[in-house]
C-alpha atoms as a PDB file:
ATOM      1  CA  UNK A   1     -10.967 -15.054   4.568  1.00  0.00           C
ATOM      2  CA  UNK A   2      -7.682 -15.560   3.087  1.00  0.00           C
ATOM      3  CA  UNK A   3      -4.176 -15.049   5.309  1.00  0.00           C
ATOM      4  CA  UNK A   4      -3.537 -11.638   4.456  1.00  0.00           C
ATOM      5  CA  UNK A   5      -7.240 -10.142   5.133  1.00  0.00           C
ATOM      6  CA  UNK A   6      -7.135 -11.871   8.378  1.00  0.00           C
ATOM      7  CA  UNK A   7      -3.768 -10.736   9.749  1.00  0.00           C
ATOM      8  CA  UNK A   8      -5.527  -7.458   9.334  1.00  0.00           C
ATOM      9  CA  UNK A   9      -8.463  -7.704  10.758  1.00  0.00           C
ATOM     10  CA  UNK A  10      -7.697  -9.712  13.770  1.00  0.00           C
ATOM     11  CA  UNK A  11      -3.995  -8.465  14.225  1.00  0.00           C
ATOM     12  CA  UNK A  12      -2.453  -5.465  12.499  1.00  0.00           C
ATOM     13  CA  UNK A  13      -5.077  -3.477  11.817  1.00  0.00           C
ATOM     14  CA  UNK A  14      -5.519  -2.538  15.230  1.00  0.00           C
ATOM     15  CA  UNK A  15      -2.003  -1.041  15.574  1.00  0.00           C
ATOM     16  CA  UNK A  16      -1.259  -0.316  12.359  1.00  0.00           C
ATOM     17  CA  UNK A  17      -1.769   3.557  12.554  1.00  0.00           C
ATOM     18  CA  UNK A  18       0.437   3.616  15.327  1.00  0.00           C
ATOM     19  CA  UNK A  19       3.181   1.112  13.869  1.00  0.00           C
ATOM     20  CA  UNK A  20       3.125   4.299  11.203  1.00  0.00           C
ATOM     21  CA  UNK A  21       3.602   7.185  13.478  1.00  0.00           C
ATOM     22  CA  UNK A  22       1.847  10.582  13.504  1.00  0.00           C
ATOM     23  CA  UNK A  23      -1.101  10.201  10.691  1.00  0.00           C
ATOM     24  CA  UNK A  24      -0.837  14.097   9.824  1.00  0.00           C
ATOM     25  CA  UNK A  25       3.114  13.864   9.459  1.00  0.00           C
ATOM     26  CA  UNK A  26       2.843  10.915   7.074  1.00  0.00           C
ATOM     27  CA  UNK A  27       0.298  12.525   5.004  1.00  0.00           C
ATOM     28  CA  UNK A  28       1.979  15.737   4.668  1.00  0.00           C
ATOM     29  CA  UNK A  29       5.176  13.505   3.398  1.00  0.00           C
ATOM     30  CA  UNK A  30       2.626  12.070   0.998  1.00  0.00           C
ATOM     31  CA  UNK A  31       1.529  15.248  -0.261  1.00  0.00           C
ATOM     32  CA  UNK A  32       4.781  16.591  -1.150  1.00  0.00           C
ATOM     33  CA  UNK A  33       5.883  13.376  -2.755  1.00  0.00           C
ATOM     34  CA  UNK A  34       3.049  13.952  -5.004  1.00  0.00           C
ATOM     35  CA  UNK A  35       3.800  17.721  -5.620  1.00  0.00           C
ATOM     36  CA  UNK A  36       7.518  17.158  -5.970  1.00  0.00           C
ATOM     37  CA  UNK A  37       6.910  14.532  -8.505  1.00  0.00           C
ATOM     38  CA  UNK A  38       4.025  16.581 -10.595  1.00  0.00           C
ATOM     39  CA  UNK A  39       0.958  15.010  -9.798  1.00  0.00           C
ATOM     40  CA  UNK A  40      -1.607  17.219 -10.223  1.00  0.00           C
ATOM     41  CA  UNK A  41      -5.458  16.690 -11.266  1.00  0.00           C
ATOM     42  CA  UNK A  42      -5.757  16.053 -14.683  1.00  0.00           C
ATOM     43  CA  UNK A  43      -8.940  16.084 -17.098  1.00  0.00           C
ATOM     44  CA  UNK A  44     -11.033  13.591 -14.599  1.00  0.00           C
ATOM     45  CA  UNK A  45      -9.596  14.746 -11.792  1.00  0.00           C
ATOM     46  CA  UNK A  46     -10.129  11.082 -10.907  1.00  0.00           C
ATOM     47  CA  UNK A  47      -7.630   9.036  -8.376  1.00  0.00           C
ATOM     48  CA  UNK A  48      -7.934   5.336  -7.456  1.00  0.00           C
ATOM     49  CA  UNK A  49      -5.777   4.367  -3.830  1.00  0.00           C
ATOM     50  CA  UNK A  50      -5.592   0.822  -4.187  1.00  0.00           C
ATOM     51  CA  UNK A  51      -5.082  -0.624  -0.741  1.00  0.00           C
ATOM     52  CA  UNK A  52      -5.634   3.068   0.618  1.00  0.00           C
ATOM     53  CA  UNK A  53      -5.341   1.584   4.103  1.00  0.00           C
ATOM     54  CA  UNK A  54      -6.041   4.345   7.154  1.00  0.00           C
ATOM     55  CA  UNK A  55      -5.746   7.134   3.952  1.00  0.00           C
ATOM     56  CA  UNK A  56      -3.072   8.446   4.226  1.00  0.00           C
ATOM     57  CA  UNK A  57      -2.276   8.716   0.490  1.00  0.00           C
ATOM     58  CA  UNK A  58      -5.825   9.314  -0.282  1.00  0.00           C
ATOM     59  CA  UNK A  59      -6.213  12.654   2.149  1.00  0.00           C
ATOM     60  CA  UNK A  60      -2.835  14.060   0.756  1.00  0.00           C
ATOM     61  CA  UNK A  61      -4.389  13.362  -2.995  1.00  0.00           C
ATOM     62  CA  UNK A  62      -7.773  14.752  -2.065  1.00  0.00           C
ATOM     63  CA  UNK A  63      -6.025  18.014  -0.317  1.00  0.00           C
ATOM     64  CA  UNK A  64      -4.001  18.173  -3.710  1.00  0.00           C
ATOM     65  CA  UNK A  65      -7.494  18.514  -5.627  1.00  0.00           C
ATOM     66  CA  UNK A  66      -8.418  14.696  -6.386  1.00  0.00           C
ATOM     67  CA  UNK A  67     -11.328  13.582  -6.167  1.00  0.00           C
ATOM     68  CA  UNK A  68     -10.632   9.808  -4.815  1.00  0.00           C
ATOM     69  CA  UNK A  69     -11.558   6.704  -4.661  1.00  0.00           C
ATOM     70  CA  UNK A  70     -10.197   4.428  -1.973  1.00  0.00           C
ATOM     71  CA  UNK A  71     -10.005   0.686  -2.165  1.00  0.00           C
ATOM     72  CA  UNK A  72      -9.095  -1.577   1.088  1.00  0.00           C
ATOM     73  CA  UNK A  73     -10.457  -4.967   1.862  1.00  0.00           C
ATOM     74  CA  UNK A  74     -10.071  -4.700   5.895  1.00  0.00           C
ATOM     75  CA  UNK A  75     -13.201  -3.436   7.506  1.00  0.00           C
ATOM     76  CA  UNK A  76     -11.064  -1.717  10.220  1.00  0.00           C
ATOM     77  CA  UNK A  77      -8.708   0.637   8.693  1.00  0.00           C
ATOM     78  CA  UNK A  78     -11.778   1.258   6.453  1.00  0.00           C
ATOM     79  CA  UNK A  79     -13.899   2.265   9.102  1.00  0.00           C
ATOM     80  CA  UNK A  80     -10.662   4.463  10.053  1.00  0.00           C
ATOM     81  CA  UNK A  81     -10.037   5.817   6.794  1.00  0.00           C
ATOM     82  CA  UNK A  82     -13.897   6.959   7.295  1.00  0.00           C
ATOM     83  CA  UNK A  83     -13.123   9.108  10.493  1.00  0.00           C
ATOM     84  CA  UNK A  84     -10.247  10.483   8.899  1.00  0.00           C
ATOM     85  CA  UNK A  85     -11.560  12.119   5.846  1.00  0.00           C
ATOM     86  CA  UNK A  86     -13.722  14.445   6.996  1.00  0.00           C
ATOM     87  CA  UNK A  87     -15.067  16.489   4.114  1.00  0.00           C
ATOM     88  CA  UNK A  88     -12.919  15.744   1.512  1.00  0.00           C
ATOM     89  CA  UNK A  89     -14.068  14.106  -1.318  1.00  0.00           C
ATOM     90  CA  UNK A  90     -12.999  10.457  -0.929  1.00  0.00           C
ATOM     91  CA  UNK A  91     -15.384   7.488  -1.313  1.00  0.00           C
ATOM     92  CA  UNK A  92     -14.102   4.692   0.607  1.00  0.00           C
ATOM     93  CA  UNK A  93     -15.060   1.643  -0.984  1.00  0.00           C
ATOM     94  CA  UNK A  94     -14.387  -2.174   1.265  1.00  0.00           C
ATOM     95  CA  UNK A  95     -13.370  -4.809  -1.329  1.00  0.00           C
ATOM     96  CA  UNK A  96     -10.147  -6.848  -2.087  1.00  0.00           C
ATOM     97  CA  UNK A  97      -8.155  -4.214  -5.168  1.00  0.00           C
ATOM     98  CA  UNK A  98      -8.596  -6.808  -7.918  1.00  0.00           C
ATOM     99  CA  UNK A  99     -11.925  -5.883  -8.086  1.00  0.00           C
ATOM    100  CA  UNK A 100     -11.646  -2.252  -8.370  1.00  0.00           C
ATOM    101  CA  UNK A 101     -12.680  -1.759 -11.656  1.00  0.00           C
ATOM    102  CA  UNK A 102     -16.163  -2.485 -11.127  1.00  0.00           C
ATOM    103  CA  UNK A 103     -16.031   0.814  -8.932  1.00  0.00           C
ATOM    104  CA  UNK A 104     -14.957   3.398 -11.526  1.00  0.00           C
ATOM    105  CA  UNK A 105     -17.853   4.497 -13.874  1.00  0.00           C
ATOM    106  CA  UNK A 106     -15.025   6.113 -16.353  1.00  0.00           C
ATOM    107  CA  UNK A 107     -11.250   6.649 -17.133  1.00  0.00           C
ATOM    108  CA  UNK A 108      -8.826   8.175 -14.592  1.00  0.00           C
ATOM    109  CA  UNK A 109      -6.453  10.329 -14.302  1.00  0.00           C
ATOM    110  CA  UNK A 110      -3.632   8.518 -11.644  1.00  0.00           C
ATOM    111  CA  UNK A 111      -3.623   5.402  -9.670  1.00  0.00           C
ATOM    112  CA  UNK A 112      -1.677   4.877  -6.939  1.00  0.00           C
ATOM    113  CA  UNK A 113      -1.060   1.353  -5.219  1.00  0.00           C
ATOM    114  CA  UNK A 114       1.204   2.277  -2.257  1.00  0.00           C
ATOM    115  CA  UNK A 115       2.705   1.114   1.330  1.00  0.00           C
ATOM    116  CA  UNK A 116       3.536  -2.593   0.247  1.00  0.00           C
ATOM    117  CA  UNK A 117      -0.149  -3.486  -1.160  1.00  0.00           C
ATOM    118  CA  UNK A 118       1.234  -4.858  -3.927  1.00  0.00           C
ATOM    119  CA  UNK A 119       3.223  -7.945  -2.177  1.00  0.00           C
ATOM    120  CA  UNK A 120      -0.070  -9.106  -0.213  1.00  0.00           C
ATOM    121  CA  UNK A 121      -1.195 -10.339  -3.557  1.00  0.00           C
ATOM    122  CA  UNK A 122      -1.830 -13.917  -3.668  1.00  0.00           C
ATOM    123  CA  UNK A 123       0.916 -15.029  -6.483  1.00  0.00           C
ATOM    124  CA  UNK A 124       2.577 -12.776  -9.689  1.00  0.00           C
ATOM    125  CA  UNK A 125      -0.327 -13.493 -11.078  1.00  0.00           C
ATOM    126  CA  UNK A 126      -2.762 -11.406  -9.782  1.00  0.00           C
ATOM    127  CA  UNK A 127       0.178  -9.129  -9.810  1.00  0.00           C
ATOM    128  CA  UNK A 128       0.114  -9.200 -13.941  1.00  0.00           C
ATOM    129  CA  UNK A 129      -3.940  -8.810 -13.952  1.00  0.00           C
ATOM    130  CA  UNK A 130      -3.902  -6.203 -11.452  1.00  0.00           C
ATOM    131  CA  UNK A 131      -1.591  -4.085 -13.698  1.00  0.00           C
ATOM    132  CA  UNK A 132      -3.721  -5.409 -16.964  1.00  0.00           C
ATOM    133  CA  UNK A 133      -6.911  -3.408 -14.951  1.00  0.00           C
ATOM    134  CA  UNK A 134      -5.141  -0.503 -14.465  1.00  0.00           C
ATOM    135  CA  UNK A 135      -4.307  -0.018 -17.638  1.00  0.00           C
ATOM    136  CA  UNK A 136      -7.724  -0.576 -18.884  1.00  0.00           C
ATOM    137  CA  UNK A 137      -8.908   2.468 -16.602  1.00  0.00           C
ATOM    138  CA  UNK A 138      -6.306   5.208 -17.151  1.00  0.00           C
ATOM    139  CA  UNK A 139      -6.409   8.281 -19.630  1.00  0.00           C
ATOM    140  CA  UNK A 140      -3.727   8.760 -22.077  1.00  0.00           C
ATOM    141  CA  UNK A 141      -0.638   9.738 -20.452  1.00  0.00           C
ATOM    142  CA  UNK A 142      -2.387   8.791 -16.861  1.00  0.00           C
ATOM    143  CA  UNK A 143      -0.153   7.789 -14.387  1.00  0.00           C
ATOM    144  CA  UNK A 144       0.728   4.767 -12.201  1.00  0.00           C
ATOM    145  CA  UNK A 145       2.706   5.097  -8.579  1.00  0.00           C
ATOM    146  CA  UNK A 146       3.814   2.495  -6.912  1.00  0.00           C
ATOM    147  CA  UNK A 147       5.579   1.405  -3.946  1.00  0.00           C
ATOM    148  CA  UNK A 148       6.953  -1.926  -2.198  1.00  0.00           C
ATOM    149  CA  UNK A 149       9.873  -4.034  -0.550  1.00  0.00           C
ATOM    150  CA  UNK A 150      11.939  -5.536  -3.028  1.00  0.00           C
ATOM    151  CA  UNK A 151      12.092  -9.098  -0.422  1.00  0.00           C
ATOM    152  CA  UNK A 152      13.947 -11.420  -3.091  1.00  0.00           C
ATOM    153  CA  UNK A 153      17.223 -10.902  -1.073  1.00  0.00           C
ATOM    154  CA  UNK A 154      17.031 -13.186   2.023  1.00  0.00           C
ATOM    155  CA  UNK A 155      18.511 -12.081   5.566  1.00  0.00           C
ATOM    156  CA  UNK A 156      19.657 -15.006   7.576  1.00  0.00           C
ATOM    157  CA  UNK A 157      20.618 -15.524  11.308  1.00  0.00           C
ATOM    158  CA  UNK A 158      19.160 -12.392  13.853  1.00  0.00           C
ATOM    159  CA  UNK A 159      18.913  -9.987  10.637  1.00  0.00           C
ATOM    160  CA  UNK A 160      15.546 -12.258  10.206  1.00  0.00           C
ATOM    161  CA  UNK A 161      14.118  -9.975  13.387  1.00  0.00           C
ATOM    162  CA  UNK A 162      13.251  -6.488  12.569  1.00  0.00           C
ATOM    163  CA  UNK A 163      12.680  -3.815  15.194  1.00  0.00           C
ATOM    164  CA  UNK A 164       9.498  -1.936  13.736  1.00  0.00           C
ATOM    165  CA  UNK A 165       8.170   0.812  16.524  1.00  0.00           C
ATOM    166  CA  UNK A 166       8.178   0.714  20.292  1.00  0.00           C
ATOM    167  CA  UNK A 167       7.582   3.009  23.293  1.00  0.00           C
ATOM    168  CA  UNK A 168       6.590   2.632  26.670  1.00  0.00           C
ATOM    169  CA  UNK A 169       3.494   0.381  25.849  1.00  0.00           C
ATOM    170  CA  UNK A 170       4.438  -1.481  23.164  1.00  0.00           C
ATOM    171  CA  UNK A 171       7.056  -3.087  21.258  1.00  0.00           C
ATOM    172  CA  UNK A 172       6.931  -4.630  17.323  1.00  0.00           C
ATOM    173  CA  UNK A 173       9.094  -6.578  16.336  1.00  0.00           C
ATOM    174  CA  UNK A 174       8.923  -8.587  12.636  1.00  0.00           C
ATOM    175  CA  UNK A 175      10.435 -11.972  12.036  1.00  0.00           C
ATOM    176  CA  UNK A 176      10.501 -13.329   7.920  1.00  0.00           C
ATOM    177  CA  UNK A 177      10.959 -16.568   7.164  1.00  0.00           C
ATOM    178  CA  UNK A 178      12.316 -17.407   3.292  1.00  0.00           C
ATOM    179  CA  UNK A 179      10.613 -19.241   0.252  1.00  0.00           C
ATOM    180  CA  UNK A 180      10.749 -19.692  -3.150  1.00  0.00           C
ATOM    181  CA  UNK A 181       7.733 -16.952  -4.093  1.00  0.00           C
ATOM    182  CA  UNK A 182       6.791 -15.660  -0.600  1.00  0.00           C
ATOM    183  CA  UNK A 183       8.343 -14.295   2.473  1.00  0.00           C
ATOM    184  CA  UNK A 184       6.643 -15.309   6.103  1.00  0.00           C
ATOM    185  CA  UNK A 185       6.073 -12.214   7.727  1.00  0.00           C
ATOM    186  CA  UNK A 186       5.534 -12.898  11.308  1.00  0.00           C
ATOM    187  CA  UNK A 187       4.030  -9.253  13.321  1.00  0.00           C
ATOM    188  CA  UNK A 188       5.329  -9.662  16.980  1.00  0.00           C
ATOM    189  CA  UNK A 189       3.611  -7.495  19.336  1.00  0.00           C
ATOM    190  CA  UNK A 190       4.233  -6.783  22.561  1.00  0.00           C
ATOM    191  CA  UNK A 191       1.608  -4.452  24.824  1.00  0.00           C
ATOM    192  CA  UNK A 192       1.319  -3.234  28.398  1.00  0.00           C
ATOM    193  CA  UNK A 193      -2.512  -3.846  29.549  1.00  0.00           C
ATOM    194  CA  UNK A 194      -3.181  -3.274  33.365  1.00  0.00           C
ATOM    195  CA  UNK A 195       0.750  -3.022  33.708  1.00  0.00           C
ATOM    196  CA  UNK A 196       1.555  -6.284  32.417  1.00  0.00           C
ATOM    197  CA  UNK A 197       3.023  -7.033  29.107  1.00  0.00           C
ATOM    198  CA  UNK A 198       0.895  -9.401  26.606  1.00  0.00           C
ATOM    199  CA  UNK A 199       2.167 -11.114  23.732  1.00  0.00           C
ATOM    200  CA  UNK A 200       0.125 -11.484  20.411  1.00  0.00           C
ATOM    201  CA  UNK A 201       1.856 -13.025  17.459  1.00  0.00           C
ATOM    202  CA  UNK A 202       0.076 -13.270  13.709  1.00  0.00           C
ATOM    203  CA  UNK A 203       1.836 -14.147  10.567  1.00  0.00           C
ATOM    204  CA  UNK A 204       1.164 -13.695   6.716  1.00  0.00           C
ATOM    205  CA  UNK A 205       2.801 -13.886   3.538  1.00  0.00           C
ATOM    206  CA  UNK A 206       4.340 -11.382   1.604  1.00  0.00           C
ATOM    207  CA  UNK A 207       5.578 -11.768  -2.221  1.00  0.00           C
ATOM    208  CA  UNK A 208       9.120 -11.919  -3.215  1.00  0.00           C
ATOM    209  CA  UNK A 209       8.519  -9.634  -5.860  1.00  0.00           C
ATOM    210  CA  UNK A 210      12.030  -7.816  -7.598  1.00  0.00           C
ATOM    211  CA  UNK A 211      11.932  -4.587  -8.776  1.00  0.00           C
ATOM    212  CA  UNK A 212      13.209  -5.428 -12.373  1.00  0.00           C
ATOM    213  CA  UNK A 213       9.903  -8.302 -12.560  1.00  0.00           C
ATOM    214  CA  UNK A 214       7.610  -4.728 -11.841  1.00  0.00           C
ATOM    215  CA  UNK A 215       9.713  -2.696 -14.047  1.00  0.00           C
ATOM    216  CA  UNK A 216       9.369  -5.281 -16.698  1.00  0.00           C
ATOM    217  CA  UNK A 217       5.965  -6.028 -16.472  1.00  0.00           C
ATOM    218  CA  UNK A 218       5.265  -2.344 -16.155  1.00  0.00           C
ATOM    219  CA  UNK A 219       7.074  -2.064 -19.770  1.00  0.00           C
ATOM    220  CA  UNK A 220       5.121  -4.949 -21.224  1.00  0.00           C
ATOM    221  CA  UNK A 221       1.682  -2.505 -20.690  1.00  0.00           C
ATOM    222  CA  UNK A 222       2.569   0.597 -21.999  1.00  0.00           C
ATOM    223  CA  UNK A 223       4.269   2.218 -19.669  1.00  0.00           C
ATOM    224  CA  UNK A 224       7.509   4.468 -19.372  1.00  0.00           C
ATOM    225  CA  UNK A 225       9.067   5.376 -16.158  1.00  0.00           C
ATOM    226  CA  UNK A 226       9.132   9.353 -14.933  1.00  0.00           C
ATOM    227  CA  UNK A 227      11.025   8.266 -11.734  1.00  0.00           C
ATOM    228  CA  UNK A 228      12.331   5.162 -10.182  1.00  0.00           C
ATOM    229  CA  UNK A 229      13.774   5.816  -6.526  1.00  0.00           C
ATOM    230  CA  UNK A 230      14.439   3.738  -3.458  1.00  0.00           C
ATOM    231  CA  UNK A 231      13.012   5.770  -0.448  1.00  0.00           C
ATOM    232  CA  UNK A 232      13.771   4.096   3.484  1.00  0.00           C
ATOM    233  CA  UNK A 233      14.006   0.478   1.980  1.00  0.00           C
ATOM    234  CA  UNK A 234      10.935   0.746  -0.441  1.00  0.00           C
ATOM    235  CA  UNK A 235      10.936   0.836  -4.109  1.00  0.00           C
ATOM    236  CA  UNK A 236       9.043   3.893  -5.737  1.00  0.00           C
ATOM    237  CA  UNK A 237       8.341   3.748  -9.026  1.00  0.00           C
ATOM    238  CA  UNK A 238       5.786   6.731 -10.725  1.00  0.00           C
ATOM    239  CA  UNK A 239       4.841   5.625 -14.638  1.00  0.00           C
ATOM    240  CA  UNK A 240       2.744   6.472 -17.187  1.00  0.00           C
ATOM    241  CA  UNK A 241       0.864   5.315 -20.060  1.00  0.00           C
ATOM    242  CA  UNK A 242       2.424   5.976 -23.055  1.00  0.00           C
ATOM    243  CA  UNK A 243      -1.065   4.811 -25.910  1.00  0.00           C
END
């Protein structure tokens, strides 16, 4: 189980949902991103959520006529994701994104690879064949959306500790330590259980990925840009395939 996978599992993944705030608020900011940016169904009607996490991009695309499929590697916002959908018509499929492509029987119409997925790759690598594979699966003229922290500027000192949520039961806090390729990103929680406060501490690694190495790589496989916006810290960038 590599880093990443098992910060989920064992750590975030059980207060992830909450570090997120209200599921049905986030999705409806979802699906009006989508409809104030034109995506709409196209000839498949086919969307792939890479790293769909608890769903909330998948739902919104599903309730905007999609029919998606949703691709997470941890077992527990999976089985989330699951109780969330309801009838919509979403198959949830557990297994790391760079495999995707041995889920989709045909060509799609949109892909979307949101909420920082794209920095728990393992180097800029994967990064480059991830991208390669999504071009190999979209129509002409499909589109790409993306989203993720631009982390190549470093904070220093107390800037390093970022308040994420709290309330009365529990407090997160991040911590990111610098290098070359990869930021540390160190998920501090603290939780009230039988009135006292317990303290569980995981860390993984995030990629120091720039917005101008996406842009540029994005450019390199056929793609033009219909928007690129920063949005509360995270860069959002909606493409498509120009062949």
């Amino acid at each position: 189980m590599n880093k990443v996978k098992d910060h989920y599992e064992n750590h975030l993944g059980y207060f992830y949902s909450w570090m997120l705030g209200d599921f049905d608020t986030r999705r409806q900011e979802q699906e009006n991103f989508f409809k104030d940016h034109g995506i709409v169904p196209g000839r498949t009607k086919l969307a792939i959520d890479l790293g769909s996490g608890n769903g909330i991009q998948s739902v919104a695309l599903a309730r905007l006529g999609f029919s998606v499929r949703a691709v997470d590697f941890g077992k527990t916002l999976c089985d989330e994701h699951r109780r969330r959908k309801g009838n919509l018509d979403i198959e949830i499929i557990e297994q790391d994104i760079l495999h995707f492509n041995d889920h989709v029987p045909h060509q799609v119409d949109l892909v979307v690879c949101m909420g920082d997925t794209l920095t728990h790759m393992p180097d800029e690598k994967s990064v480059q064949t991830l991208i390669k594979k999504i071009v190999s699966v979209l129509t002409t003229k499909g589109k790409l959306i993306l989203s993720f922290r631009d982390l190549t500027a470093s904070l220093s000192g107390t800037q390093r500790f970022i308040p994420v949520r709290s309330d009365e039961n529990r407090i997160h806090t991040c911590f990111l330590e610098y290098f070359p390729h990869h930021v540390m990103v160190t998920d501090i929680l603290h939780e009230k259980v039988e009135g006292q406060w317990k303290l569980k501490v995981s860390s993984y690694p995030k990629l120091r990925l720039s917005i101008e190495i996406i842009k540029n790589l994005l450019i390199e496989n056929g793609f033009t840009f219909d928007t690129a916006e920063t949005i509360r810290g995270q860069e959002f960038l909606v493409a498509q395939v120009t062949r």
